[in-house]
C-alpha atoms as a PDB file:
ATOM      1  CA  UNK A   1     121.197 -40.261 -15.242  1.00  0.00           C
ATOM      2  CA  UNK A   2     122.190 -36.699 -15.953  1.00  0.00           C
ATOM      3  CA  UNK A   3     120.628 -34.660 -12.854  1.00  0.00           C
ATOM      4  CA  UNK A   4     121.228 -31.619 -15.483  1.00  0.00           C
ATOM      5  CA  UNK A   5     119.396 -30.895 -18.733  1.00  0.00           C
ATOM      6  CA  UNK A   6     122.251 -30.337 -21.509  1.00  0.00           C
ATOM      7  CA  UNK A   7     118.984 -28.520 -23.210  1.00  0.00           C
ATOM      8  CA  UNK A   8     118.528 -25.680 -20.435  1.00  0.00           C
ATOM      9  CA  UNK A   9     122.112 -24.758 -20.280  1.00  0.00           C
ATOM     10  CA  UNK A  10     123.151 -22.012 -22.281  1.00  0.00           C
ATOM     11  CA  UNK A  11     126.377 -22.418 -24.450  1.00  0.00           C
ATOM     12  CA  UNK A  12     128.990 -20.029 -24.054  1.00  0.00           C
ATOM     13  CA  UNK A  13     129.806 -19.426 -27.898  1.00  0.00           C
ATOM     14  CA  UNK A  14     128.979 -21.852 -31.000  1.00  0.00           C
ATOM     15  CA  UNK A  15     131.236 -24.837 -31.332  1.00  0.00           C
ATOM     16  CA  UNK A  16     133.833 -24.249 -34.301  1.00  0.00           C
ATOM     17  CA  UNK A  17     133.549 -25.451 -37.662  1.00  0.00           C
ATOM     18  CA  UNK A  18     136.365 -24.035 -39.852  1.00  0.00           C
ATOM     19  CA  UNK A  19     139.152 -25.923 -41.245  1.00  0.00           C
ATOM     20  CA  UNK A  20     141.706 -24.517 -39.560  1.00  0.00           C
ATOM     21  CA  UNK A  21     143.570 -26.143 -36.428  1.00  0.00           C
ATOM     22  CA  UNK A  22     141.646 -26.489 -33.096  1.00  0.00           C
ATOM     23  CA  UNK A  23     141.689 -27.784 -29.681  1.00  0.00           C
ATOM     24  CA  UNK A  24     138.663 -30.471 -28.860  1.00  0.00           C
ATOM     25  CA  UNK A  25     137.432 -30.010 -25.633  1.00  0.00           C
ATOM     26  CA  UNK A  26     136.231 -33.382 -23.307  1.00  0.00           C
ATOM     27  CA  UNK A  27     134.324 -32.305 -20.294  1.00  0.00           C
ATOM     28  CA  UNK A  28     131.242 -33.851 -18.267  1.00  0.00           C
ATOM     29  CA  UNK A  29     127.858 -31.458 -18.866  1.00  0.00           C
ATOM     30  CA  UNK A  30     127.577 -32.154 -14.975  1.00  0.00           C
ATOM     31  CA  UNK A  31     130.853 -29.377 -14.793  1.00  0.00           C
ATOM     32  CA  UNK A  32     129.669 -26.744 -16.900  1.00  0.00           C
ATOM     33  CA  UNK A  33     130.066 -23.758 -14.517  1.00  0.00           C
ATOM     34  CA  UNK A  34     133.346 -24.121 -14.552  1.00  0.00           C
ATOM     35  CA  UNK A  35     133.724 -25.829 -17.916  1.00  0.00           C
ATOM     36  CA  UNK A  36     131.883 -22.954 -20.199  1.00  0.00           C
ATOM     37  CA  UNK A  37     133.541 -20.217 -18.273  1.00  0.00           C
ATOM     38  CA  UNK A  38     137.124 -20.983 -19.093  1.00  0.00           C
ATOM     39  CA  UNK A  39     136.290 -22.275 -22.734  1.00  0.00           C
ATOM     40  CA  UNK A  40     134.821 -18.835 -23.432  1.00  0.00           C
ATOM     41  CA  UNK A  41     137.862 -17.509 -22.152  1.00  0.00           C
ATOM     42  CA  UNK A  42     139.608 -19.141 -24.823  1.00  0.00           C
ATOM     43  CA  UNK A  43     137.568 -18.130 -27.447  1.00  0.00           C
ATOM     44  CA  UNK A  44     137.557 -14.942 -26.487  1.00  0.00           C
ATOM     45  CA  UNK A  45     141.369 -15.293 -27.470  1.00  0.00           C
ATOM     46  CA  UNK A  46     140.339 -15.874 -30.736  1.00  0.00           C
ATOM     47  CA  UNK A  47     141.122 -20.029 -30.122  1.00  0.00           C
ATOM     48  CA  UNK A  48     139.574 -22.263 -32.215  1.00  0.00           C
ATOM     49  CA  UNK A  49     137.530 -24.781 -29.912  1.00  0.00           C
ATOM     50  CA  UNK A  50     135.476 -27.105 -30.363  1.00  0.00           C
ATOM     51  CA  UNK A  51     133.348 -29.156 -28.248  1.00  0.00           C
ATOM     52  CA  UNK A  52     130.157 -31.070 -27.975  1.00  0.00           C
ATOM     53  CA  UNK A  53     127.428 -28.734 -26.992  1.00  0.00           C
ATOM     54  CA  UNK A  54     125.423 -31.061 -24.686  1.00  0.00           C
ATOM     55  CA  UNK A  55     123.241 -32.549 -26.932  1.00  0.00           C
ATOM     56  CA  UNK A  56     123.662 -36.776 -25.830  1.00  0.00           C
ATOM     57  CA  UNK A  57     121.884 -38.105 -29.216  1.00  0.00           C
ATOM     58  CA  UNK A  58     124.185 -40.547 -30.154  1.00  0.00           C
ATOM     59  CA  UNK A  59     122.344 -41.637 -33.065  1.00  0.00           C
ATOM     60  CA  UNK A  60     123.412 -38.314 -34.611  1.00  0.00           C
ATOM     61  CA  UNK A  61     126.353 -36.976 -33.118  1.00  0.00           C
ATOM     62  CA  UNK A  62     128.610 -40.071 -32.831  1.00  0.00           C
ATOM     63  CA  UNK A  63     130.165 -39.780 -36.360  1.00  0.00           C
ATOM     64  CA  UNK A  64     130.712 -35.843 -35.805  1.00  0.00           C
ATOM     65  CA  UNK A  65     132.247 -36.213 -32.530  1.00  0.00           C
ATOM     66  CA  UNK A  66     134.403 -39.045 -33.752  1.00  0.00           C
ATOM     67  CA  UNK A  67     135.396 -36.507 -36.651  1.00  0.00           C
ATOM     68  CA  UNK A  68     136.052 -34.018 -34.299  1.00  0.00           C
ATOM     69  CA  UNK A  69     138.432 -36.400 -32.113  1.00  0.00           C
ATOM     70  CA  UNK A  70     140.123 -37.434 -34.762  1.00  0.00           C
ATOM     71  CA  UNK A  71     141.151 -34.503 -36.385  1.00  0.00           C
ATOM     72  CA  UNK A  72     141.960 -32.291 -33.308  1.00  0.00           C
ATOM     73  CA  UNK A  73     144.952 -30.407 -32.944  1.00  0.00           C
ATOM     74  CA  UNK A  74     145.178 -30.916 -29.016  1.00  0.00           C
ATOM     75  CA  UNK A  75     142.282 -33.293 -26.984  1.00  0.00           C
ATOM     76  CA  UNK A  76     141.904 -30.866 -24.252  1.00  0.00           C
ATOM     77  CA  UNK A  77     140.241 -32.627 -21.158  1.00  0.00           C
ATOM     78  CA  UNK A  78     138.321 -31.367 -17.844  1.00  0.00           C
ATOM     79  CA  UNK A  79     138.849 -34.201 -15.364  1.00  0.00           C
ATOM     80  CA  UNK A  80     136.632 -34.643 -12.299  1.00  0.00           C
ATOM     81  CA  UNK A  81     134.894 -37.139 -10.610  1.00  0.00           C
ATOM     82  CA  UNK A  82     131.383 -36.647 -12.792  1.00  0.00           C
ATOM     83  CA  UNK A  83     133.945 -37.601 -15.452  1.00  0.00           C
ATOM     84  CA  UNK A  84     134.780 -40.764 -14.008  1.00  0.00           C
ATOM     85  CA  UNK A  85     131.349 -41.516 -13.808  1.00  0.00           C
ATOM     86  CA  UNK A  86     130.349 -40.733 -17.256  1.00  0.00           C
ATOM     87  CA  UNK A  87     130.406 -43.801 -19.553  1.00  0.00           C
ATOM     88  CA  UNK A  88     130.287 -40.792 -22.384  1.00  0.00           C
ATOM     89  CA  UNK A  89     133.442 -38.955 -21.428  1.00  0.00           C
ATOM     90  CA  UNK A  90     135.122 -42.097 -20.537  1.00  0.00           C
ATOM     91  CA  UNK A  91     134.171 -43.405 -24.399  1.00  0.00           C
ATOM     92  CA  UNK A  92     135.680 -40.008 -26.364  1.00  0.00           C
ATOM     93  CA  UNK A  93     138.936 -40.296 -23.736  1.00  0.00           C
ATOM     94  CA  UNK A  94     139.050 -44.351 -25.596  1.00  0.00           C
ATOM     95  CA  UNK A  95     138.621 -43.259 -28.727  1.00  0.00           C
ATOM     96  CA  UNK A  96     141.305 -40.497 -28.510  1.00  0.00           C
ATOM     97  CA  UNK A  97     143.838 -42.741 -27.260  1.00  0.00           C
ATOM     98  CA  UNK A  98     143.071 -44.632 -29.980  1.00  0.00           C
ATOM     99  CA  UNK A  99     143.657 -42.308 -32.507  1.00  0.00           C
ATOM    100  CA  UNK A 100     147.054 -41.153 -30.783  1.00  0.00           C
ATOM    101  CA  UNK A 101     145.693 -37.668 -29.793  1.00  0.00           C
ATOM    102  CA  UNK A 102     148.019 -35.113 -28.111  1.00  0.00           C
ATOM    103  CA  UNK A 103     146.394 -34.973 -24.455  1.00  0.00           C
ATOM    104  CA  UNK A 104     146.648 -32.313 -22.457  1.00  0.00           C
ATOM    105  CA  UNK A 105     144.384 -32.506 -18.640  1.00  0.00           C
ATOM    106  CA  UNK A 106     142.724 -29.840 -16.510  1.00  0.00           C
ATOM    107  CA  UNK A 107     141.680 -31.601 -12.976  1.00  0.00           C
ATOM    108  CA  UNK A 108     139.086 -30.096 -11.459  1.00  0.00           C
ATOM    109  CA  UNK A 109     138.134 -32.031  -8.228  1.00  0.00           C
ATOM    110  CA  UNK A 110     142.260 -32.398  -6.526  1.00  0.00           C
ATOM    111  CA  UNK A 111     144.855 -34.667  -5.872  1.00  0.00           C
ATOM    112  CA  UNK A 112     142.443 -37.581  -5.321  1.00  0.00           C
ATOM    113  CA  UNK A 113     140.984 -37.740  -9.062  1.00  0.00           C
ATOM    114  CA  UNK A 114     144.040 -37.028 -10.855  1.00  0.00           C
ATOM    115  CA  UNK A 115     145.476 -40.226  -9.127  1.00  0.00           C
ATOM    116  CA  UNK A 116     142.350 -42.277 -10.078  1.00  0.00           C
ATOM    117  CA  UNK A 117     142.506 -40.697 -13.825  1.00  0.00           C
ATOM    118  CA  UNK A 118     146.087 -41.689 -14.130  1.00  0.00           C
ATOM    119  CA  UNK A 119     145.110 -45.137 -14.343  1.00  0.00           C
ATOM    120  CA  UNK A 120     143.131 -44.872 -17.666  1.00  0.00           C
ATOM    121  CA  UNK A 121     146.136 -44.020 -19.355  1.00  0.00           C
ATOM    122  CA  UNK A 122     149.136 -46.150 -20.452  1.00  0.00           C
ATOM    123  CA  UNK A 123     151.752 -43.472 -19.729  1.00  0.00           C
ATOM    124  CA  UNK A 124     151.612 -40.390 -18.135  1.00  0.00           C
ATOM    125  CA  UNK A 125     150.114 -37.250 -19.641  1.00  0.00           C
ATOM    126  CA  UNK A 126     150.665 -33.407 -18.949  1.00  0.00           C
ATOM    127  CA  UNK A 127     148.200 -32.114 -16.721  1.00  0.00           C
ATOM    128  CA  UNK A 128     147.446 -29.264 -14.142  1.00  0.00           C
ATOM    129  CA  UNK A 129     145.486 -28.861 -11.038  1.00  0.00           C
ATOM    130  CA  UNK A 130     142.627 -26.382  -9.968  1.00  0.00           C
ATOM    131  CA  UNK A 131     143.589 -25.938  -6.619  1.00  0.00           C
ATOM    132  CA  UNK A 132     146.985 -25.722  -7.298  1.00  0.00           C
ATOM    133  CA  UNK A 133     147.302 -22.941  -9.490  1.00  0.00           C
ATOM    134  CA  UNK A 134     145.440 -19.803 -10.196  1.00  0.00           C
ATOM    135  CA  UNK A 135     143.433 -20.005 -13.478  1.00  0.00           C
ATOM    136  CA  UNK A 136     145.222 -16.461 -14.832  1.00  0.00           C
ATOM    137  CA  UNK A 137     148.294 -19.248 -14.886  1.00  0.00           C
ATOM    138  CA  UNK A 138     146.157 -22.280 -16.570  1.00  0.00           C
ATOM    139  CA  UNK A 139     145.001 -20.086 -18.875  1.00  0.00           C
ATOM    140  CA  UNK A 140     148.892 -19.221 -19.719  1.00  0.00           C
ATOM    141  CA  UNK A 141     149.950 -23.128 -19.393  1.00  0.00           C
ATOM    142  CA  UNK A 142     146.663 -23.664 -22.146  1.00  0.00           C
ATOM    143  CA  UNK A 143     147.463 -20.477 -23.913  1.00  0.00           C
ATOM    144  CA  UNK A 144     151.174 -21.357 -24.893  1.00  0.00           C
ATOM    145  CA  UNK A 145     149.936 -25.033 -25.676  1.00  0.00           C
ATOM    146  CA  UNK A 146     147.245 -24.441 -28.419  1.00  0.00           C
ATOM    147  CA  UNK A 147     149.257 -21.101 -29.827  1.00  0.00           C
ATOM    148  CA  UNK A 148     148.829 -23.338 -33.334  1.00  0.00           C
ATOM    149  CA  UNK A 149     145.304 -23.307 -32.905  1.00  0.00           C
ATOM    150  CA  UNK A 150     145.247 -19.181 -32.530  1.00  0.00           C
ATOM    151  CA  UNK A 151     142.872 -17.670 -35.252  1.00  0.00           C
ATOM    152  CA  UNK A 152     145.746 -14.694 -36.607  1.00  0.00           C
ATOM    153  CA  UNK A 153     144.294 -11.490 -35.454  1.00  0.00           C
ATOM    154  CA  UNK A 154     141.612  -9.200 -37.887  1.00  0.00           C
ATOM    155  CA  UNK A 155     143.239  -6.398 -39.880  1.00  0.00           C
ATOM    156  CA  UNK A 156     141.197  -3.381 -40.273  1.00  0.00           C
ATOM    157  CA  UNK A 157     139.618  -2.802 -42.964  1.00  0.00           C
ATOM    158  CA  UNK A 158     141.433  -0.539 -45.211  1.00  0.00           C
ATOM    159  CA  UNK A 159     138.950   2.479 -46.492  1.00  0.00           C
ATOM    160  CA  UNK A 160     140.657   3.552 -49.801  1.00  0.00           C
ATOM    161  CA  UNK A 161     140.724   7.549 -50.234  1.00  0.00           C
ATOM    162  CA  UNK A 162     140.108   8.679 -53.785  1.00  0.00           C
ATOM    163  CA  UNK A 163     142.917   9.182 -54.675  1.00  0.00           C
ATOM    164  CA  UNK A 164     144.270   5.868 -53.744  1.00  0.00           C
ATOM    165  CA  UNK A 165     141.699   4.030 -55.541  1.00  0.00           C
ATOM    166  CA  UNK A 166     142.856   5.522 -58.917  1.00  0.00           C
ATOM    167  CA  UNK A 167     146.267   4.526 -58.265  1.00  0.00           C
ATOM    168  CA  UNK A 168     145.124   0.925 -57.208  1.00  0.00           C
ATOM    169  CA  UNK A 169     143.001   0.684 -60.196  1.00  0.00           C
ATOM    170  CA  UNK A 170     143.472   2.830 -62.725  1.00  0.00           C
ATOM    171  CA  UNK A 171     147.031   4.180 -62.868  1.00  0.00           C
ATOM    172  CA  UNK A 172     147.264   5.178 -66.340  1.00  0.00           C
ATOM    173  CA  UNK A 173     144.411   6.969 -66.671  1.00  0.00           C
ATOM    174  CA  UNK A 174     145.479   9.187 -62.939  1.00  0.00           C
ATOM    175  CA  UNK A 175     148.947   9.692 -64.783  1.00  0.00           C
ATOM    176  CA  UNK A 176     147.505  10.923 -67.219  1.00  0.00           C
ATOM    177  CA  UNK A 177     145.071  13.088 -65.658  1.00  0.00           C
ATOM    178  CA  UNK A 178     148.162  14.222 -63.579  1.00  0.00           C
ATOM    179  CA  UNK A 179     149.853  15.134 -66.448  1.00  0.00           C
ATOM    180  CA  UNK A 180     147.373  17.132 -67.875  1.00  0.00           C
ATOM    181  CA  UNK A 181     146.642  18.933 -64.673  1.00  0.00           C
ATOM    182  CA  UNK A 182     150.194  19.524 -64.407  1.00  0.00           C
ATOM    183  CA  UNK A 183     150.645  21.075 -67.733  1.00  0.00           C
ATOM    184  CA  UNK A 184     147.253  23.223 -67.419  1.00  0.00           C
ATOM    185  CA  UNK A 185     148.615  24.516 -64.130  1.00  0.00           C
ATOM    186  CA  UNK A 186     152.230  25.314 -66.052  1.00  0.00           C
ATOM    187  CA  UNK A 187     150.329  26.963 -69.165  1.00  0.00           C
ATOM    188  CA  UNK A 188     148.069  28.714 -66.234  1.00  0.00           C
ATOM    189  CA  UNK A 189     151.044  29.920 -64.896  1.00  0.00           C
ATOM    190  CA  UNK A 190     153.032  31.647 -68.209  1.00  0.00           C
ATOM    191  CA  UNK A 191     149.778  33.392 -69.218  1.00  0.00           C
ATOM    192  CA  UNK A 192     149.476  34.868 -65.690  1.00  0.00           C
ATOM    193  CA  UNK A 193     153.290  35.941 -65.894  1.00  0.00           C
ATOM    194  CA  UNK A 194     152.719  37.523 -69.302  1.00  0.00           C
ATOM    195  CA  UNK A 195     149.658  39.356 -68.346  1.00  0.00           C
ATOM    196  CA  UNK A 196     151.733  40.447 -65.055  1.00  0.00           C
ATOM    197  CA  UNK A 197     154.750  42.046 -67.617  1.00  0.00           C
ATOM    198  CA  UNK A 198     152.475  43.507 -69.805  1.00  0.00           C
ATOM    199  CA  UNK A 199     150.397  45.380 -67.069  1.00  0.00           C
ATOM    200  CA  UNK A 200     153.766  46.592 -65.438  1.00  0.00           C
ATOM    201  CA  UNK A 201     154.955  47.742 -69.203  1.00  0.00           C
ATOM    202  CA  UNK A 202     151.976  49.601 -69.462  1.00  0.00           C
ATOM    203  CA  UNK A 203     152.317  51.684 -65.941  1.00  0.00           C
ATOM    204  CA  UNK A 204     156.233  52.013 -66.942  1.00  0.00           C
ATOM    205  CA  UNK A 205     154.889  53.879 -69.739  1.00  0.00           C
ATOM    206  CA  UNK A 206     151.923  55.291 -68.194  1.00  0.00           C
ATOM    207  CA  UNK A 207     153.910  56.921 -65.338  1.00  0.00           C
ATOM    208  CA  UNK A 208     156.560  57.986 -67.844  1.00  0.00           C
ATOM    209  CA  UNK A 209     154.314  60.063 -70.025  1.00  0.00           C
ATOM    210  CA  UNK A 210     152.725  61.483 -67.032  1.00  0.00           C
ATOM    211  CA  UNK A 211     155.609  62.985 -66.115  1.00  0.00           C
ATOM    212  CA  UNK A 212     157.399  64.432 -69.144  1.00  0.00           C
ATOM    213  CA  UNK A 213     153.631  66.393 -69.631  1.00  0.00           C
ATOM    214  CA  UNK A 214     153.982  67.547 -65.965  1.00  0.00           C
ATOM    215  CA  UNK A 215     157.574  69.122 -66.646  1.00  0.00           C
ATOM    216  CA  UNK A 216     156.435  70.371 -69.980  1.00  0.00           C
ATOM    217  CA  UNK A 217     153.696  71.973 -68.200  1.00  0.00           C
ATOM    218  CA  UNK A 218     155.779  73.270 -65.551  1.00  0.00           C
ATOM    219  CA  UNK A 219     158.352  74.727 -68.130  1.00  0.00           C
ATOM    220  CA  UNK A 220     155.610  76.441 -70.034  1.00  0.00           C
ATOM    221  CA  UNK A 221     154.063  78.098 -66.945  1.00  0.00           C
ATOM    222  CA  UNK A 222     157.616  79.163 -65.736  1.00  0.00           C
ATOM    223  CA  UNK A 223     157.626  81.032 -69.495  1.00  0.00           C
ATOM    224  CA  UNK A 224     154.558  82.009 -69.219  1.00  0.00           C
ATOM    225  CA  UNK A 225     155.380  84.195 -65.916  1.00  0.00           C
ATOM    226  CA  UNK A 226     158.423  85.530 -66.855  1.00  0.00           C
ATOM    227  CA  UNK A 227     156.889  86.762 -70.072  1.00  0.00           C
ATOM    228  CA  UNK A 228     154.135  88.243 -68.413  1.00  0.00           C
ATOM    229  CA  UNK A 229     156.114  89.592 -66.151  1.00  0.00           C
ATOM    230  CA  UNK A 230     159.187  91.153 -69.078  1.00  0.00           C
ATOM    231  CA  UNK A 231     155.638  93.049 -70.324  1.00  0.00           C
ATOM    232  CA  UNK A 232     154.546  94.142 -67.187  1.00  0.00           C
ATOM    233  CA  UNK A 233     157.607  95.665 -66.463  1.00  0.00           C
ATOM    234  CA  UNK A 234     157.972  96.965 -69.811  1.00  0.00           C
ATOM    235  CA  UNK A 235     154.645  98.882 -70.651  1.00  0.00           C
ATOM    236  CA  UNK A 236     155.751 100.590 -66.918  1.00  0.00           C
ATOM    237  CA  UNK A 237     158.816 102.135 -68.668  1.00  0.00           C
ATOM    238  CA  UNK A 238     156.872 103.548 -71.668  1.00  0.00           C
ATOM    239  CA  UNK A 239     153.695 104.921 -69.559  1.00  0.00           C
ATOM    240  CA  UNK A 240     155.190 106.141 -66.482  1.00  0.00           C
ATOM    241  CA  UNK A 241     158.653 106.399 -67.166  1.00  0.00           C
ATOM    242  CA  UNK A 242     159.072 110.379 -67.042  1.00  0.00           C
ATOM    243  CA  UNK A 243     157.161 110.085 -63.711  1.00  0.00           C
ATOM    244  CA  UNK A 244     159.361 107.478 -62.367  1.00  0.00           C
ATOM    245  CA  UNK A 245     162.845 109.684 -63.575  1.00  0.00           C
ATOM    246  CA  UNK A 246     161.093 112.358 -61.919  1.00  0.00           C
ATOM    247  CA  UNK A 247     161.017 110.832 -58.582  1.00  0.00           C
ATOM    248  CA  UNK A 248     164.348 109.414 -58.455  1.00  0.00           C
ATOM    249  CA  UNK A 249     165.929 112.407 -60.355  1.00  0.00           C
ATOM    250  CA  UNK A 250     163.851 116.188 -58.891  1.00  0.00           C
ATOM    251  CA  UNK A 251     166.646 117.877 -59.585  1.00  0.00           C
ATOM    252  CA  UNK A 252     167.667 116.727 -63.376  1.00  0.00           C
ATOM    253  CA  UNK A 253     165.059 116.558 -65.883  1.00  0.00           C
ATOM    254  CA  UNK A 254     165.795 114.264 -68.456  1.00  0.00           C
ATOM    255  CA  UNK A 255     163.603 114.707 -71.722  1.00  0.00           C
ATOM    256  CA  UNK A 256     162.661 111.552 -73.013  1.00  0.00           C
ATOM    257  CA  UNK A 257     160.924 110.140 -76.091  1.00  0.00           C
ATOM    258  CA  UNK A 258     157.432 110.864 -76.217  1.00  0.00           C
ATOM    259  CA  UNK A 259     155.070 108.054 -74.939  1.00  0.00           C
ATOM    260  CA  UNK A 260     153.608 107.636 -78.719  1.00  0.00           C
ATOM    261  CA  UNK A 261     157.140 107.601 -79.962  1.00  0.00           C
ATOM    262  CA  UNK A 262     158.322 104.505 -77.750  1.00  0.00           C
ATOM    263  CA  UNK A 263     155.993 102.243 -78.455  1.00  0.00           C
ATOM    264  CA  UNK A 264     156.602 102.980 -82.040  1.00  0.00           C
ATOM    265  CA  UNK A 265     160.255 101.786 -81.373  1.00  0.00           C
ATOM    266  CA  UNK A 266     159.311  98.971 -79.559  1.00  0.00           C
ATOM    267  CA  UNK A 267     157.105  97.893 -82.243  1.00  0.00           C
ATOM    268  CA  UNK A 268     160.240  98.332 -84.891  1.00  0.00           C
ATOM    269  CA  UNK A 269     162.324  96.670 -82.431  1.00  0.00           C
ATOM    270  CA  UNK A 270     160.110  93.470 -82.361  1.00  0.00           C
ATOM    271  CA  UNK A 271     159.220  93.355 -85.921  1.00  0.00           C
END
């Protein structure tokens, strides 16, 4: 009798149950602490185990575990003496030498139960010893031995941009729109040019006629003093002119034309 309840003990992961290549693993429930432990291990290395989860109905497990022995990749077993003792490990370690399995051993308990467990098979199998070798190097030996049974690892999840979408799923329509973008963008472009010339024209001729009126203006004042001053000078002469001679000349008196007179030559003059 089992002096542990298969019921109470909680499993390390759920058994697999894919189609893909896996790695059955034979154990007695009685070794569970050191059983679940490594198998989670190996699952957590994304192997694909599988193994009977303590439940000892026969009457409705038999034909699954048979399945399950049949079709394994690699009959992985946990020797120890509570195996030796268990008519149900010793059974599923029958029935896999029956069906030719590829065996591969783990003993637990030492030198003493691998001897006895090499007598329950015809020929020698590959096995390995607890307290021989760390379980960091088991756990390579296993590793290397089920590397058929790896599940491949998980690729992220690609999150298309925008962008990418359109060119995964609708590339003629995103040509298109790219076309039309880029032609916009070129039309955009010439009208901004043109507008661009035709302002600079327009200051060209802006700043142009802005300065032919400011030399025109400046010519026109320069006339306008020197005629100013031609008539200053001259309406001088004709109203002061005797006073003037006078000054510069005391001694000589010049007689000259009457004021009235003068301007009546100046007018002929002009006209």
């Amino acid at each position: 009798m089992l002096s542990v309840n298969p019921l109470n003990i909680k499993k390390p992961f759920k058994s697999y149950k894919g189609d893909g290549k896996f790695a059955y693993a034979c154990y007695s429930i009685e070794d569970y602490e050191y059983v679940f432990p490594f198998l989670k291990k190996l699952d957590d290395d994304r192997y694909r185990i599988r193994y009977d989860e303590g439940v000892q109905d026969e009457d409705t497990v038999d034909a699954l575990r048979k399945h399950n022995i049949k079709k394994c990749e690699i009959f992985l077993i946990f020797m120890s003496k509570n195996f030796l003792l268990s008519t149900y490990c010793l059974n599923q370690l029958e029935l896999a030498q029956s069906f030719g399995d590829k065996m591969y051993m783990i003993c637990i308990d030492g030198a003493d139960t691998l001897d006895q467990a090499e007598k329950l098979f015809p020929e020698h199998i590959n096995s390995v010893r607890t307290d021989e070798c760390e379980e960091d190097v088991i756990l390579d030996v296993i590793n290397q031995l089920l590397v058929d049974c790896q599940e491949p690892p998980k690729e992220d999840e690609h999150i298309y941009t925008y962008e990418e979408l359109l060119d995964e799923v609708y590339p003629d329509q995103q040509n298109e729109s790219s076309n039309v973008f880029e032609a916009t963008a070129v039309n955009q472009d010439s009208e901004k040019i043109e507008k661009s010339a035709a302002v600079a024209s327009t200051a060209v001729k802006t700043a142009s006629a802005q300065k032919r009126q400011k030399k025109s203006h400046e010519f026109f004042n320069a006339v306008l003093v020197v005629g100013v001053m031609v008539v200053i000078a001259l309406l001088i002469f004709f109203f002061f002119g005797d006073q003037i001679n006078e000054v510069l000349n005391p001694d000589e008196v010049v007689n000259f034309i009457p004021a009235s007179p003068r301007i009546a030559t100046l007018f002929h003059l002009l006209s």
